[in-house]
Protein backbone atom coordinates (compact mmCIF):
# COMPACT_ATOMS: atom_id res chain seq x y z
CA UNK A 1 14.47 -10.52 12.37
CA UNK A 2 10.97 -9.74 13.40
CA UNK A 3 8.32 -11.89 12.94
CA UNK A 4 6.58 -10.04 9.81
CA UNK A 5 2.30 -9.64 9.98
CA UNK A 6 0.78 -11.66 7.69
CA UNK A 7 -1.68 -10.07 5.43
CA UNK A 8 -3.25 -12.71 3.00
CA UNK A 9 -6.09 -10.57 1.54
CA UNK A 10 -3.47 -7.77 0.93
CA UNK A 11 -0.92 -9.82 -0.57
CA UNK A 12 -3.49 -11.32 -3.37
CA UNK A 13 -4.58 -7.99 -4.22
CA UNK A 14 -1.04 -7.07 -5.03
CA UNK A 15 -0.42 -10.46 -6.78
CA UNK A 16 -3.60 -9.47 -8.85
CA UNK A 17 -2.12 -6.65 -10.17
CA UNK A 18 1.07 -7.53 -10.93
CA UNK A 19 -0.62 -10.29 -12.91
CA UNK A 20 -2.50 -7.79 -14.47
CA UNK A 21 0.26 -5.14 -15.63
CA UNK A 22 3.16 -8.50 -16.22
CA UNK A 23 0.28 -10.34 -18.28
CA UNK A 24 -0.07 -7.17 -20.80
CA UNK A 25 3.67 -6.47 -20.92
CA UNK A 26 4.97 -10.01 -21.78
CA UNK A 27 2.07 -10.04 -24.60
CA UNK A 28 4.52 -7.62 -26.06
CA UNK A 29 7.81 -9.54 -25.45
CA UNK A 30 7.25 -11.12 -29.24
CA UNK A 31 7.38 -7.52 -30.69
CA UNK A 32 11.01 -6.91 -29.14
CA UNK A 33 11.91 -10.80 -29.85
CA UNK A 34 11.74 -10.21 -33.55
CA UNK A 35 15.10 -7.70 -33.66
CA UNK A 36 16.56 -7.96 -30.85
CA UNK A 37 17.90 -10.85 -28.41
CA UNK A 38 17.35 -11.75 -25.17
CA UNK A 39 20.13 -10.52 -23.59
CA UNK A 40 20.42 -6.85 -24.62
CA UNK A 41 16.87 -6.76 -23.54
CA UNK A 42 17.36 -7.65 -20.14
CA UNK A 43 20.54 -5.36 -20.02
CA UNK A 44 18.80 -2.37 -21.89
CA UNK A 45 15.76 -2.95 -19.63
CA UNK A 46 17.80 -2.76 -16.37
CA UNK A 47 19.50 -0.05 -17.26
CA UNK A 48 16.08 1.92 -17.69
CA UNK A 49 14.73 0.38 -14.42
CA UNK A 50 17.95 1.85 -12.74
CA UNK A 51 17.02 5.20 -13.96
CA UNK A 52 13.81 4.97 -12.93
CA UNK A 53 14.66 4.01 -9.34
CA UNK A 54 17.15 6.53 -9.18
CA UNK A 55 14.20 8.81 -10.29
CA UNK A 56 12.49 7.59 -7.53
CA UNK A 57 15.39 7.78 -4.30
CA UNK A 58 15.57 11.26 -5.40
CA UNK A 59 11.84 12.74 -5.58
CA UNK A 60 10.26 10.15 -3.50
CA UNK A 61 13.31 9.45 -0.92
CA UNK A 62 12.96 5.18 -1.94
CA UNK A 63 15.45 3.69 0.11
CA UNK A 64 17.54 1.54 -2.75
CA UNK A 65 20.70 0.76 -0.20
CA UNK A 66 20.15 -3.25 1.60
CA UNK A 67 20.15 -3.04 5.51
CA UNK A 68 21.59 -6.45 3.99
CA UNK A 69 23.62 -6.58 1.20
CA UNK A 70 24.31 -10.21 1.45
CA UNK A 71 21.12 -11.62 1.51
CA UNK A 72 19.63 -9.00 -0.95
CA UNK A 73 22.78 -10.59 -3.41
CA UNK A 74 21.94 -14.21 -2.69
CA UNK A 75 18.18 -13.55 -3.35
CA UNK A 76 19.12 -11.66 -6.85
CA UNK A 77 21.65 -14.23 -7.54
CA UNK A 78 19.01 -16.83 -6.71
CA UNK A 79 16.35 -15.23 -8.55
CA UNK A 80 18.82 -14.73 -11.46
CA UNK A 81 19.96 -17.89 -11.98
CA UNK A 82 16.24 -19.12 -12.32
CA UNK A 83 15.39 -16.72 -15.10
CA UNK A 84 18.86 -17.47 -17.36
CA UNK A 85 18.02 -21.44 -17.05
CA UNK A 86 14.21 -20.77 -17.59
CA UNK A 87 15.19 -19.07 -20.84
CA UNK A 88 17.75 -21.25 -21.40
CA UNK A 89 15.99 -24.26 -21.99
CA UNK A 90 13.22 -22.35 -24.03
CA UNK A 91 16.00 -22.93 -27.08
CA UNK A 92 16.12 -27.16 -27.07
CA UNK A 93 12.55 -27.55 -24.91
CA UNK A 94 8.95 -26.88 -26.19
CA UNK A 95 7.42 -23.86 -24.38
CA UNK A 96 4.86 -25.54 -22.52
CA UNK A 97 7.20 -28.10 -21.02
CA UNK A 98 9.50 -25.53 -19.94
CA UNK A 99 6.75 -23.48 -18.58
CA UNK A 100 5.16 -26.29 -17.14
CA UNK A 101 8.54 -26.63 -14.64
CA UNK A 102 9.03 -23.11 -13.79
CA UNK A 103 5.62 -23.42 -12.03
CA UNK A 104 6.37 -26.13 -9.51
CA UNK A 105 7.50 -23.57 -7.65
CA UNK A 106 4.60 -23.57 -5.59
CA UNK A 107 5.31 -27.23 -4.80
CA UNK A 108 9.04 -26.33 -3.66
CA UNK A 109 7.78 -23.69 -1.89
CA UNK A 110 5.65 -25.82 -0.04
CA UNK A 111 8.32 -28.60 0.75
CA UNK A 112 11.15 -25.52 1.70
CA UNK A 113 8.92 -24.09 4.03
CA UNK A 114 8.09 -27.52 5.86
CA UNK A 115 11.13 -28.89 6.02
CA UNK A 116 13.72 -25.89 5.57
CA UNK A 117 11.81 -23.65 7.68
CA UNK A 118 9.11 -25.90 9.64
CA UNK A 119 6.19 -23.70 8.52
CA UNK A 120 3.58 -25.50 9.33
CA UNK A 121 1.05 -26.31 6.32
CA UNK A 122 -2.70 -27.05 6.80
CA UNK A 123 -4.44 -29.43 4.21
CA UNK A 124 -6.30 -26.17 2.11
CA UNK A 125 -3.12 -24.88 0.99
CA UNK A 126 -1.72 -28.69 -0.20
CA UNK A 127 -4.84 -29.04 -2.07
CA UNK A 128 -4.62 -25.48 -3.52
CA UNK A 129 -1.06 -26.38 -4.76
CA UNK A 130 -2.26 -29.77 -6.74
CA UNK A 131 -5.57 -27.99 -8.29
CA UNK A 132 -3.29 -24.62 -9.14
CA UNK A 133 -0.74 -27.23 -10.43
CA UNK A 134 -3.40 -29.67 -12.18
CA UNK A 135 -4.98 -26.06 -13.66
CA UNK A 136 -1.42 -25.07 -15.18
CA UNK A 137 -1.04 -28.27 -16.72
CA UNK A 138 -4.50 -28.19 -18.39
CA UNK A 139 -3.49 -24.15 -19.97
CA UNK A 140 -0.43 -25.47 -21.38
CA UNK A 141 -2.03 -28.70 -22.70
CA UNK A 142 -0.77 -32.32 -22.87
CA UNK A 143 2.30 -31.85 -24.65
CA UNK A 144 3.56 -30.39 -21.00
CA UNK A 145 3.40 -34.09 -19.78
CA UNK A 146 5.53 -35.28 -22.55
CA UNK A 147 9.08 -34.98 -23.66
CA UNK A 148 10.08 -36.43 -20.55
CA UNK A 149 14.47 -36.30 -20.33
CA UNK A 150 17.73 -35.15 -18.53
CA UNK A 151 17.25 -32.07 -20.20
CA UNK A 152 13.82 -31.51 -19.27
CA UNK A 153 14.90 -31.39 -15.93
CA UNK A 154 16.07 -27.63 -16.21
CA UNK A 155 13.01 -26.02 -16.01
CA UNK A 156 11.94 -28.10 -12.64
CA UNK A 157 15.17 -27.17 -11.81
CA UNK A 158 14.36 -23.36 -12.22
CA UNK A 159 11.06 -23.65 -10.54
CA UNK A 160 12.88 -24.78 -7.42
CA UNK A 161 15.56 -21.76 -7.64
CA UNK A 162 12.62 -19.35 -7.96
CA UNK A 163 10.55 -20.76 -5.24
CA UNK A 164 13.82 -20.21 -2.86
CA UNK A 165 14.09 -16.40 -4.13
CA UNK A 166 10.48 -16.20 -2.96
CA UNK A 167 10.98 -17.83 0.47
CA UNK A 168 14.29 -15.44 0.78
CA UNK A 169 12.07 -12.40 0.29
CA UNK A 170 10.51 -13.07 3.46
CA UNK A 171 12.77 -15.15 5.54
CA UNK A 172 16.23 -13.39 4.39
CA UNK A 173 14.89 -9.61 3.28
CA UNK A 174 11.76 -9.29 5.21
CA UNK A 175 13.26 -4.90 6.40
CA UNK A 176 14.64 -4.66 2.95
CA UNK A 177 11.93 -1.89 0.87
CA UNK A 178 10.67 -3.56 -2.13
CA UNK A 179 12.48 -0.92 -4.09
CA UNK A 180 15.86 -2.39 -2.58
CA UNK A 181 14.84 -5.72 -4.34
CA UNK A 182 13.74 -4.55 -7.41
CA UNK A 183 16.83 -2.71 -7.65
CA UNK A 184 18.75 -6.06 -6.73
CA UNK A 185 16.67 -8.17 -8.96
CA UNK A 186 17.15 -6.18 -12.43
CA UNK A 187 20.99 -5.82 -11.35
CA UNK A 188 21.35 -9.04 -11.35
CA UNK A 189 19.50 -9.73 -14.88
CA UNK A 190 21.63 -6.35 -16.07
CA UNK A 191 24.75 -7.81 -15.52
CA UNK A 192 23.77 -11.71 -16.80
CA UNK A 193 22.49 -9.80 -20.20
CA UNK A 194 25.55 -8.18 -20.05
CA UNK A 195 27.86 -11.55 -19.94
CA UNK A 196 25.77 -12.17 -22.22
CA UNK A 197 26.31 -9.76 -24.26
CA UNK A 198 30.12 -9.80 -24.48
CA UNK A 199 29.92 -13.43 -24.90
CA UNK A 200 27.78 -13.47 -28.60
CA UNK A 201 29.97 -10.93 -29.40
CA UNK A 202 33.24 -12.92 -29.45
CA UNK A 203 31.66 -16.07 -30.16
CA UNK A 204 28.88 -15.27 -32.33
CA UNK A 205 26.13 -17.85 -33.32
CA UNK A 206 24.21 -18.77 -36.31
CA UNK A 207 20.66 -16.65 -35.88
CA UNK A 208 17.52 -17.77 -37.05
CA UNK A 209 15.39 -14.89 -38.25
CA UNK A 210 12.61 -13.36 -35.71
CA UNK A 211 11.67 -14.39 -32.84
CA UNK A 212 12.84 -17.97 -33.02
CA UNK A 213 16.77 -16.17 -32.76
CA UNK A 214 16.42 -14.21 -29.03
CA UNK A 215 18.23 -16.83 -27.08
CA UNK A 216 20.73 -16.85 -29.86
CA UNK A 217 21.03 -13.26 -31.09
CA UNK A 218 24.13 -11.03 -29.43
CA UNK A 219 23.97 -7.03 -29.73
CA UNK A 220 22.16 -5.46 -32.18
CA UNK A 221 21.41 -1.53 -33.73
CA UNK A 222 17.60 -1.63 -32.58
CA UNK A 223 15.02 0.58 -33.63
CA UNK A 224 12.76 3.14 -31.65
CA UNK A 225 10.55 -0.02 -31.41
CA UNK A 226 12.44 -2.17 -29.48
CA UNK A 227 13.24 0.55 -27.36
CA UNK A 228 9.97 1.64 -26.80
CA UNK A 229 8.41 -1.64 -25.99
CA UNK A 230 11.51 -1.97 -23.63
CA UNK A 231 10.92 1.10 -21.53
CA UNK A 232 7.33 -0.20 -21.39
CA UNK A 233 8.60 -3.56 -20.41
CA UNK A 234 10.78 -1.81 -17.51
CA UNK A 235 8.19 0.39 -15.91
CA UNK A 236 5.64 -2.25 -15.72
CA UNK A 237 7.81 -4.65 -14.46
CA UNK A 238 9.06 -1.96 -11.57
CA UNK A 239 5.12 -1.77 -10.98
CA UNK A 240 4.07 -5.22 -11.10
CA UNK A 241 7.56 -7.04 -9.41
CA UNK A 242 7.43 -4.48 -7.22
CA UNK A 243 4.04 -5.33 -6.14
CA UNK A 244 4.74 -9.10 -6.35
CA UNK A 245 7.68 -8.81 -3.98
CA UNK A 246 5.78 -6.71 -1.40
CA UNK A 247 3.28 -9.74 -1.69
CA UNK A 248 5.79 -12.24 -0.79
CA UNK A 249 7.02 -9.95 2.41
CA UNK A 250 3.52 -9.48 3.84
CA UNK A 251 2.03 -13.19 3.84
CA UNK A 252 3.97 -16.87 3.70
CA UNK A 253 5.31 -17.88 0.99
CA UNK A 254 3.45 -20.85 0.42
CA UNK A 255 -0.01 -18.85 0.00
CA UNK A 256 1.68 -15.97 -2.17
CA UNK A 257 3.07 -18.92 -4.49
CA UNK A 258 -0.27 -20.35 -4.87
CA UNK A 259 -2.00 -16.88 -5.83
CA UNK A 260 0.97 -16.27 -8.42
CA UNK A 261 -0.96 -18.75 -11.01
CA UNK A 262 -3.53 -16.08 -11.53
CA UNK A 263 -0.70 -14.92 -13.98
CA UNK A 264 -1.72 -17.63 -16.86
CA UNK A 265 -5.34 -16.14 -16.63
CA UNK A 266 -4.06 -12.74 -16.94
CA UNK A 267 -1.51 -13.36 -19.78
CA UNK A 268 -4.33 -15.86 -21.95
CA UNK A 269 -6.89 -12.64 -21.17
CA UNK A 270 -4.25 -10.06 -22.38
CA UNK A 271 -3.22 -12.32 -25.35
CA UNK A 272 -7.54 -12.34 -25.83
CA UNK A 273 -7.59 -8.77 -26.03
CA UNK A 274 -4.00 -7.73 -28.08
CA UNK A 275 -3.69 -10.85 -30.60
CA UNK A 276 -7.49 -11.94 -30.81
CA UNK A 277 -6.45 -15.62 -29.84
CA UNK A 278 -8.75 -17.32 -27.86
CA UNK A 279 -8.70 -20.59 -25.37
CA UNK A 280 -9.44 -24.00 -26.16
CA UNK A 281 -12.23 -25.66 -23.85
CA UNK A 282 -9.64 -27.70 -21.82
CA UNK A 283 -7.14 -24.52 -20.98
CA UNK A 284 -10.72 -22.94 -19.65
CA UNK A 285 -11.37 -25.41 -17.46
CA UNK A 286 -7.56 -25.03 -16.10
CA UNK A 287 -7.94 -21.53 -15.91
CA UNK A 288 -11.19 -22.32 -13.55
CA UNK A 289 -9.35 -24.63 -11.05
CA UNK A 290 -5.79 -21.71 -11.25
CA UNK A 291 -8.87 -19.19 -9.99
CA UNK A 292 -10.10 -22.03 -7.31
CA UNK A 293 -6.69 -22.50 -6.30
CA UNK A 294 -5.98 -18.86 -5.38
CA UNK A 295 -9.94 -18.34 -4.15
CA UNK A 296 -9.46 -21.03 -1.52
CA UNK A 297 -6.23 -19.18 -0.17
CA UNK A 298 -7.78 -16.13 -0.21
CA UNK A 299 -11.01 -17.59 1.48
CA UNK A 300 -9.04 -19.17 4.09
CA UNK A 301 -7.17 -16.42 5.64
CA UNK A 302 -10.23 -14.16 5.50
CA UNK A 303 -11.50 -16.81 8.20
CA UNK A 304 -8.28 -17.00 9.82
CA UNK A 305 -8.27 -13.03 10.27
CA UNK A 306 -11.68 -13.33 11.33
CA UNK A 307 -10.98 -16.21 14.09
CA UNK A 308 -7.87 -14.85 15.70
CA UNK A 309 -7.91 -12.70 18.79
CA UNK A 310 -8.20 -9.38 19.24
CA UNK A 311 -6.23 -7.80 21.19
């Protein structure tokens, strides 16, 4: 494959928004958690993201079809699998500890790209990882350090699959159009909330009312609401994955990882603005260092671009 031009400043303007649109549409995942369960909202969601893209091959000639179809499945698959055990462990692991492993994924990116791929990575983007890291860990507060056990493990173990579906989308689908992995992406999550599905079906569980059932809760008759918040769920999640995953094609993986924090800033400013909850001093301070993190990244290819040859 052809070496791929890296665009840093590009790629966290991209990030930014996807932060942006994903930090006001998961503000609103608590609306469609109180009816309905997790799984016939990712199926329901892909199917109206499959629309959509078909919308799109037809009027705007997307290309949808992989140049490769297996590494377009083993990123999706990849990708996948992180999201089912990242919700998975939501229903036996406090949020913030489970949140707290899903993002040392810039940490495995870091490691899979020096020793996988022997990227080479300079000292700024090591420190960007630990103050991003240090940052995240300050949002979600001290009970992310605690609860410590086999279990807890899950989540870490998710952070690591999600950092390799972000490494894949530039080492294994770098010609692939983002629309192609978008379109992989919510097939994947279509067909697990399918399985899903079937299986509450014919082996039902006990449901606890509200939002505290979605892991649990199998197919349900929903109402306009949950299908409304749904179809706004899908197209801003074509918008801002789809901008996310162009991100990850255009620069290394290792920066675009470290820019992706500027999501907990985005959700805590959405969650500001729709639920009127505010920050506690420490999770500001986090949020500072998560904005230093991505700053410095930012900062350091602009001098990059501006110290490299011209041709």
């Amino acid at each position: 494959m052809a070496a791929t031009k890296d665009q840093t400043l590009m790629a966290a303007g991209l990030i930014s928004i996807y932060a942006f649109v994903i930090g006001f549409t998961d503000n609103y995942v608590r609306v469609i958690a109180e009816e309905a369960g997790l799984w016939q909202f990712h199926f329901t969601r892909s199917c109206m993201t499959a629309v959509l893209l078909g919308l799109g091959a037809v009027a705007l000639g997307w290309r949808i079809r992989p140049r490769n179809w297996g590494a377009v499945v083993a990123r999706s698959s990849i990708h996948g699998s992180a999201m089912v055990i990242y919700f998975g462990a939501l229903a036996f692991l406090d949020v913030a500890l489970v949140a707290a492993g899903l993002f040392t994924a810039p940490i495995w990116v870091l490691l899979i790209s020096r020793f996988a791929y022997g990227h080479a990575i300079g000292p700024v983007r090591i420190i960007a990882v630990a103050l991003g890291f240090a940052g995240v860990i300050l949002v979600l507060g001290p009970e992310a350090l605690g609860g410590a056990s086999l279990a807890a493990l899950l989540p870490i173990i998710a952070g690591a699959l999600y950092a390799m579906g972000n490494i894949a989308t530039r080492e294994w689908c770098g010609e692939e159009s983002a629309q192609t992995l978008l379109a992989g992406f919510f097939g994947a999550l279509g067909i697990i909330g399918a399985l899903g599905m079937v299986v509450l079906t014919f082996l039902p569980l006990e449901v606890p009312a509200g939002p505290d059932g979605f892991l649990q809760r199998g197919p349900v008759w929903a109402s306009g609401e949950f299908y409304f918040w749904t179809a706004v769920q899908a197209v801003g999640s074509l918008v801002g994955v789809g901008f996310m995953i162009r991100a990850y094609q255009i620069t290394d993986a290792s920066r675009a990882s470290v820019l992706e924090y500027i999501i907990l800033p985005a959700s805590a400013f959405w969650t500001w603005v729709i639920w009127g909850k505010g920050l506690e001093p420490l999770a500001v301070v986090g949020m500072v260092l998560i904005v230093a993190a991505g700053s410095m990244i930012a900062l350091r290819a602009k001098v990059q671009e501006a110290q490299a040859p011209t041709a």
